[in-house]
PDB file of N, CA and C in Angstrom:
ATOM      1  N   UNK A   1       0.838  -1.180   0.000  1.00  0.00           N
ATOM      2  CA  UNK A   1       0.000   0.000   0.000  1.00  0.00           C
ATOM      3  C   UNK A   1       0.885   1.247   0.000  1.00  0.00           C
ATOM      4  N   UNK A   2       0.381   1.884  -0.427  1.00  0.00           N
ATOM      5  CA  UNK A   2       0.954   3.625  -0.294  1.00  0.00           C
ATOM      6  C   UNK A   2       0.060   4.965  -0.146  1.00  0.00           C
ATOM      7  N   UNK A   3       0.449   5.217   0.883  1.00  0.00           N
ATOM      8  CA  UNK A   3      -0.284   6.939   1.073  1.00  0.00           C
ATOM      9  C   UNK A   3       0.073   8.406   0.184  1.00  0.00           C
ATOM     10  N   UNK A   4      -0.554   8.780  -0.720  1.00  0.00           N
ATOM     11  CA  UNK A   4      -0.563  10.476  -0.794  1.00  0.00           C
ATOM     12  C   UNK A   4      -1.150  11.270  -0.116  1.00  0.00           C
ATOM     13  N   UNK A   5      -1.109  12.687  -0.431  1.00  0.00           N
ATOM     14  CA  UNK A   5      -1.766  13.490  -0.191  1.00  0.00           C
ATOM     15  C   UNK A   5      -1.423  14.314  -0.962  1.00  0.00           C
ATOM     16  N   UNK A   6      -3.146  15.309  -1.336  1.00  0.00           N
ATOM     17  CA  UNK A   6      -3.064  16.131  -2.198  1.00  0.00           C
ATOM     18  C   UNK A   6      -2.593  17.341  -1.664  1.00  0.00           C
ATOM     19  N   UNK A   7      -1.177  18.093  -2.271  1.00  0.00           N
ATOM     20  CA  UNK A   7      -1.188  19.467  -1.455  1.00  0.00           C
ATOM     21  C   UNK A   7      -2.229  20.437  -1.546  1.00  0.00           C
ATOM     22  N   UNK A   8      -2.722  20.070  -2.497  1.00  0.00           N
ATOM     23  CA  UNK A   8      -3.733  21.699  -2.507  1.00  0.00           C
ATOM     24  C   UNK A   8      -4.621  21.719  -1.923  1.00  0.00           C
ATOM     25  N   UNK A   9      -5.058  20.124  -0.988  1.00  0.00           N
ATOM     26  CA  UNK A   9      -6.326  19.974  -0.040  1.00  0.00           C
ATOM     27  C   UNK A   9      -5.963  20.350   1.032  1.00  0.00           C
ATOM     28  N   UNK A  10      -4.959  20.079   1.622  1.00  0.00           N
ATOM     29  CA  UNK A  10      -4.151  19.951   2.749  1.00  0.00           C
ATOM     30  C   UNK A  10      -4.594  21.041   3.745  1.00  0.00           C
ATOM     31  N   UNK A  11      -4.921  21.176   4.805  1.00  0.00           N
ATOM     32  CA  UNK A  11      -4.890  22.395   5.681  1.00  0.00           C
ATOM     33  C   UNK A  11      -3.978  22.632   6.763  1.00  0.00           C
ATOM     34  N   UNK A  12      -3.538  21.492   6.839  1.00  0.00           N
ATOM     35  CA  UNK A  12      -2.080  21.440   8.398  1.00  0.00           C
ATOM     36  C   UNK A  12      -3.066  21.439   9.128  1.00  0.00           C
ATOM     37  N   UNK A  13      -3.981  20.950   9.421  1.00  0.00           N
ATOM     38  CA  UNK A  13      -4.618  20.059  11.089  1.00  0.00           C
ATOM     39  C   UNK A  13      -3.596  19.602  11.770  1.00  0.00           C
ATOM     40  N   UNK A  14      -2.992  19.143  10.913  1.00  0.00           N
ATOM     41  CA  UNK A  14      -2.284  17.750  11.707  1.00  0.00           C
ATOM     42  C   UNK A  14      -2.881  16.456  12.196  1.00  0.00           C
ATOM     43  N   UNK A  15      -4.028  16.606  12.142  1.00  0.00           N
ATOM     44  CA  UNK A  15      -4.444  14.868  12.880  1.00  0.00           C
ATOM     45  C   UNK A  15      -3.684  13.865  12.062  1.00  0.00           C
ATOM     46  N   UNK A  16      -2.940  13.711  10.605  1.00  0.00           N
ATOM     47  CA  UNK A  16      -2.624  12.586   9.901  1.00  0.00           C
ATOM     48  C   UNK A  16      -1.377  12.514  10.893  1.00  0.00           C
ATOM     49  N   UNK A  17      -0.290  13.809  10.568  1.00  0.00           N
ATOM     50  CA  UNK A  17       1.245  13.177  10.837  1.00  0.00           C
ATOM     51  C   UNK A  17       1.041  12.970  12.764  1.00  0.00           C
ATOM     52  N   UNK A  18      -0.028  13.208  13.551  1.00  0.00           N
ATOM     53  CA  UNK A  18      -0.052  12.879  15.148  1.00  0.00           C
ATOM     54  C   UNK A  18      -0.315  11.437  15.192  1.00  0.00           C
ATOM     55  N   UNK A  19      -1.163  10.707  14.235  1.00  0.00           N
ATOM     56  CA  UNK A  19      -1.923   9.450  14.306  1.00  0.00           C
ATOM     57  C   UNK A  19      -0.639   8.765  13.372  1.00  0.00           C
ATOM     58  N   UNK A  20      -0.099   9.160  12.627  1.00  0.00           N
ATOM     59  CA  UNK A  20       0.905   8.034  12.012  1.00  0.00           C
ATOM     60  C   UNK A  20       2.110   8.796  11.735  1.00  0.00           C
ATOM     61  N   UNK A  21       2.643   9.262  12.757  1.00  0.00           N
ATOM     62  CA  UNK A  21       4.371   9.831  12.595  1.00  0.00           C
ATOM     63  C   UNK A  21       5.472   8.757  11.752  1.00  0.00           C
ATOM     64  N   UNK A  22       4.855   7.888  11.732  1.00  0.00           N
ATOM     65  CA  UNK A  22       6.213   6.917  10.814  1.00  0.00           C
ATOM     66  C   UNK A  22       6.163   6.990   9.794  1.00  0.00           C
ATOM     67  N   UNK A  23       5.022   7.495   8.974  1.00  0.00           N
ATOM     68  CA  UNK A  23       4.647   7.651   7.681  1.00  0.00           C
ATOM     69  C   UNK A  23       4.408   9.024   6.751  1.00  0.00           C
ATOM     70  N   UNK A  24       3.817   9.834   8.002  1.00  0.00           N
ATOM     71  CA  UNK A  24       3.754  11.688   7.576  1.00  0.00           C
ATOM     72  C   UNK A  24       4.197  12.028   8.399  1.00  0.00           C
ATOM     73  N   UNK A  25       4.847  13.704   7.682  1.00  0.00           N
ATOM     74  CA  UNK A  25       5.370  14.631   8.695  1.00  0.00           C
ATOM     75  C   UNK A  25       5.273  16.032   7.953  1.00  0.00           C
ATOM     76  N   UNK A  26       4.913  16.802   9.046  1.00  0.00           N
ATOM     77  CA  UNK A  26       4.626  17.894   8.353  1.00  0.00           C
ATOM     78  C   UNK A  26       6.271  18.967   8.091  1.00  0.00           C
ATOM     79  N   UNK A  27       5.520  19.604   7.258  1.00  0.00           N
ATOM     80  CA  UNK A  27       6.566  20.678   6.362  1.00  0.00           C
ATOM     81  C   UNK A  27       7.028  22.236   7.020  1.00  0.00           C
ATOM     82  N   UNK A  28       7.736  22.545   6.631  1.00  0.00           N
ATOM     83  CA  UNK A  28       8.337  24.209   7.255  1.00  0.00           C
ATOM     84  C   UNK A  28       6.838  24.859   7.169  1.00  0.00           C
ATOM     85  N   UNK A  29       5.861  24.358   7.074  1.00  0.00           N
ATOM     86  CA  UNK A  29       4.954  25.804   6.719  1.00  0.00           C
ATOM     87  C   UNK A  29       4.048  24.754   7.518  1.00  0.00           C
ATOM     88  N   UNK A  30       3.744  23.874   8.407  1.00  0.00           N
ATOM     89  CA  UNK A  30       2.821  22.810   9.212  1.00  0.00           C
ATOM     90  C   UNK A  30       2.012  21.800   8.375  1.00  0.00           C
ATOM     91  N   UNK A  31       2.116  21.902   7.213  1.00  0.00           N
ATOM     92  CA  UNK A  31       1.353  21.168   6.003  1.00  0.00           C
ATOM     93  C   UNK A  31       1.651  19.343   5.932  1.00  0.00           C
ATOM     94  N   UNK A  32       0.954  18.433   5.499  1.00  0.00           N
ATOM     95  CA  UNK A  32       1.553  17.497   5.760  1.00  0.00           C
ATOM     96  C   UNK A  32       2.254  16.904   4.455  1.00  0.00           C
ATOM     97  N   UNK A  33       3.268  16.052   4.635  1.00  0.00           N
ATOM     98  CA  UNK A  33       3.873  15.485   3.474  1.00  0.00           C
ATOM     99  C   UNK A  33       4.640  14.289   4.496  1.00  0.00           C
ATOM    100  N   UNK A  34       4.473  13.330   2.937  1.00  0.00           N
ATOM    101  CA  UNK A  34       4.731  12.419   3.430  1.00  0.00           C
ATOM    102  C   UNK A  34       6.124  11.383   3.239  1.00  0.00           C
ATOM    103  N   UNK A  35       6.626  10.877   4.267  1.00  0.00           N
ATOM    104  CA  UNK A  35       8.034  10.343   4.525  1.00  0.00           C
ATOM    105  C   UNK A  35       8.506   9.332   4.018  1.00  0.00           C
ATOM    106  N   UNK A  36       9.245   9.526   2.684  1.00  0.00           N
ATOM    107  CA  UNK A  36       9.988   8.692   1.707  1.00  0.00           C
ATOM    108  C   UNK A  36       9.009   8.619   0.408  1.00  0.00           C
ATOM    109  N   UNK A  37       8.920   7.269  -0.368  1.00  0.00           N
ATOM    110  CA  UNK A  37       7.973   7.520  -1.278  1.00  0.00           C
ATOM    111  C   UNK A  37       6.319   7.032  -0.994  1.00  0.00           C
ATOM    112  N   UNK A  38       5.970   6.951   0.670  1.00  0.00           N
ATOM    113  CA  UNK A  38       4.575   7.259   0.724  1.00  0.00           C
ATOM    114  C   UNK A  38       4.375   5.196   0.917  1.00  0.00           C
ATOM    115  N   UNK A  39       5.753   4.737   0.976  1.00  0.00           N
ATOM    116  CA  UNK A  39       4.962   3.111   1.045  1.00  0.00           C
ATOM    117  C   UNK A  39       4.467   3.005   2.460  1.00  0.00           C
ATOM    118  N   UNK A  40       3.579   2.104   2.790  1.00  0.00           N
ATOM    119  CA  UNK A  40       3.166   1.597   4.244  1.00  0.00           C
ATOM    120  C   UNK A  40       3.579   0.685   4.200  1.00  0.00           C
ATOM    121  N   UNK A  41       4.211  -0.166   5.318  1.00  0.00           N
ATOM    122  CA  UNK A  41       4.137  -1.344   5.557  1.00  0.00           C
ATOM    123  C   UNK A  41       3.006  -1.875   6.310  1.00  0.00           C
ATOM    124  N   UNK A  42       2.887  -3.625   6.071  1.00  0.00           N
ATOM    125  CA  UNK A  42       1.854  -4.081   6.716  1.00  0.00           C
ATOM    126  C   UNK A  42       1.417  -3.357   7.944  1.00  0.00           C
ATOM    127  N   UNK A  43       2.535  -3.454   8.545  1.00  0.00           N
ATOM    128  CA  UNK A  43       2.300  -3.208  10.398  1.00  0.00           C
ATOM    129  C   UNK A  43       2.098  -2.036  10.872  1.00  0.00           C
ATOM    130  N   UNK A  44       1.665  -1.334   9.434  1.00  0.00           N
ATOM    131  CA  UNK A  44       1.476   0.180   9.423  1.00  0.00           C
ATOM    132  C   UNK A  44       0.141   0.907   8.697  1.00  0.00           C
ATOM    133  N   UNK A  45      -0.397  -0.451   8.142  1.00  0.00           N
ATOM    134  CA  UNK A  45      -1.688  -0.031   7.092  1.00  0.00           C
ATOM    135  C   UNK A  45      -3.217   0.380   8.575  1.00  0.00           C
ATOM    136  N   UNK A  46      -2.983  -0.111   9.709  1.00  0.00           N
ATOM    137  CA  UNK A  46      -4.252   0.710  10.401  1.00  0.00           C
ATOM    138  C   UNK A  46      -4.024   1.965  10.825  1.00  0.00           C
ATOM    139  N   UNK A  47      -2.221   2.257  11.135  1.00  0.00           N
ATOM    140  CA  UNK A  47      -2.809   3.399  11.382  1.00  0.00           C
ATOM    141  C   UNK A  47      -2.700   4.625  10.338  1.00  0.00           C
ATOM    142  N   UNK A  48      -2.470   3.889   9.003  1.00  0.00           N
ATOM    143  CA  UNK A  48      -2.342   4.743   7.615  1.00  0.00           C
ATOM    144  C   UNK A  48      -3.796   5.301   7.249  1.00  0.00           C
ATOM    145  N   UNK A  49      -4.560   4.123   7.258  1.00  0.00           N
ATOM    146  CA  UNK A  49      -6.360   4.233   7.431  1.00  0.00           C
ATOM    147  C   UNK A  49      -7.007   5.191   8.377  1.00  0.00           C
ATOM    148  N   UNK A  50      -6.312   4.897   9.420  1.00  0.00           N
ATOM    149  CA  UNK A  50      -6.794   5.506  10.742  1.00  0.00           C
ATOM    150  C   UNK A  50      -6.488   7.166  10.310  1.00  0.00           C
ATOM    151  N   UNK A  51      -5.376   7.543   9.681  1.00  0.00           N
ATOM    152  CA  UNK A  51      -5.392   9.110   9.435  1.00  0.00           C
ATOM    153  C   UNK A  51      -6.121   9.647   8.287  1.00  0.00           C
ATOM    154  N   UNK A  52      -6.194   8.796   7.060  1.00  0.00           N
ATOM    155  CA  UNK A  52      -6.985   9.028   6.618  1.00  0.00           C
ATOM    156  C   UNK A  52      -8.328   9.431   6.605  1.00  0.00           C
ATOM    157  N   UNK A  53      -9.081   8.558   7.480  1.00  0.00           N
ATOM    158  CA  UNK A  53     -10.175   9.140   7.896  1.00  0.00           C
ATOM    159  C   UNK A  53      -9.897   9.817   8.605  1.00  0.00           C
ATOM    160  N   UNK A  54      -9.410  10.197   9.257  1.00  0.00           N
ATOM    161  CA  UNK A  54      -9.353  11.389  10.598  1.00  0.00           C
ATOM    162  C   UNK A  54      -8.953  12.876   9.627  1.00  0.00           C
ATOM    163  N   UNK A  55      -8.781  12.602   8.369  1.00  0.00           N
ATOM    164  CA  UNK A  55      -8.313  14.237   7.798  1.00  0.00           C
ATOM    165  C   UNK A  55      -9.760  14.589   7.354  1.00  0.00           C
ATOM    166  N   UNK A  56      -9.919  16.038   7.882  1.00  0.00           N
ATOM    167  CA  UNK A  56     -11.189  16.842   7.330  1.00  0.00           C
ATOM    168  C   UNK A  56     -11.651  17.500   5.721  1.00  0.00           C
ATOM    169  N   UNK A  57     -10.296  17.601   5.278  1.00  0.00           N
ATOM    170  CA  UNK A  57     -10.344  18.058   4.099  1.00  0.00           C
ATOM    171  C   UNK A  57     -10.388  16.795   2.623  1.00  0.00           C
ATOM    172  N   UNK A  58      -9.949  15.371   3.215  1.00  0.00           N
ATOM    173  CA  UNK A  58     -10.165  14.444   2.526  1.00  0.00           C
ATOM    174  C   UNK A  58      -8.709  14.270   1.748  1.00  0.00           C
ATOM    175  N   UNK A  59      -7.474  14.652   1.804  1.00  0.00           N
ATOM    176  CA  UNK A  59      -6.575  15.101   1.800  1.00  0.00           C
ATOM    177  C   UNK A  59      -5.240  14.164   1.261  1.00  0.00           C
ATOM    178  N   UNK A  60      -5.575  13.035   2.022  1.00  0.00           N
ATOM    179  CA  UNK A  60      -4.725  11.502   2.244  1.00  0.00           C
ATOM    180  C   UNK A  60      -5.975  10.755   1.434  1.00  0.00           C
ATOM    181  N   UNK A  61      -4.853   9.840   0.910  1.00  0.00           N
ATOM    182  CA  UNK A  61      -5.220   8.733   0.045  1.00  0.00           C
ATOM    183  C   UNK A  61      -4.577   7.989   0.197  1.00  0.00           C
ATOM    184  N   UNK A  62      -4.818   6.613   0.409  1.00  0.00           N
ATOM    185  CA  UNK A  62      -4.436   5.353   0.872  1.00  0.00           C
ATOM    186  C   UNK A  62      -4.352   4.070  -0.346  1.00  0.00           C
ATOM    187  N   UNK A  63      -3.866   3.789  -1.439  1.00  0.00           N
ATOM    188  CA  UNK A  63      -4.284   3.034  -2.171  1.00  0.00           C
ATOM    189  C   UNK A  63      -3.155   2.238  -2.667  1.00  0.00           C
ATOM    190  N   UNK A  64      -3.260   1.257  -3.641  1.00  0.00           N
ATOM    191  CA  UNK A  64      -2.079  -0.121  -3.598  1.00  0.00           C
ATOM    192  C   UNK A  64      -1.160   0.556  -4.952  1.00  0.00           C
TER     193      UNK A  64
END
């Protein structure tokens, strides 16, 4: 699996990079982006899901 996110949705909440720091992290400006090229590992796909839904703007995308 692998996570994006669209920058232009993005608002810097932060709920993604608080719920899955191994995978996002936000940018000089609080925005989120994500760490390396966006793969999840297994032991990492709930809480990749888990931020996904938790973003308001719809922002993160989770797909294979």
């Amino acid at each position: 699996m692998k996570i994006e996110i669209d920058a232009a949705k993005c608002a810097g909440h932060g709920l993604c990079y608080y719920t899955a720091p191994e995978l996002i992290t936000d940018d000089e400006s609080g925005f989120a982006t994500v760490i390396g090229e966006g793969a999840v590992p297994d032991s990492q796909l709930a809480l990749a899901a888990q931020a996904e839904s938790l973003c308001p703007e719809r922002a993160l995308y989770l797909h294979s």
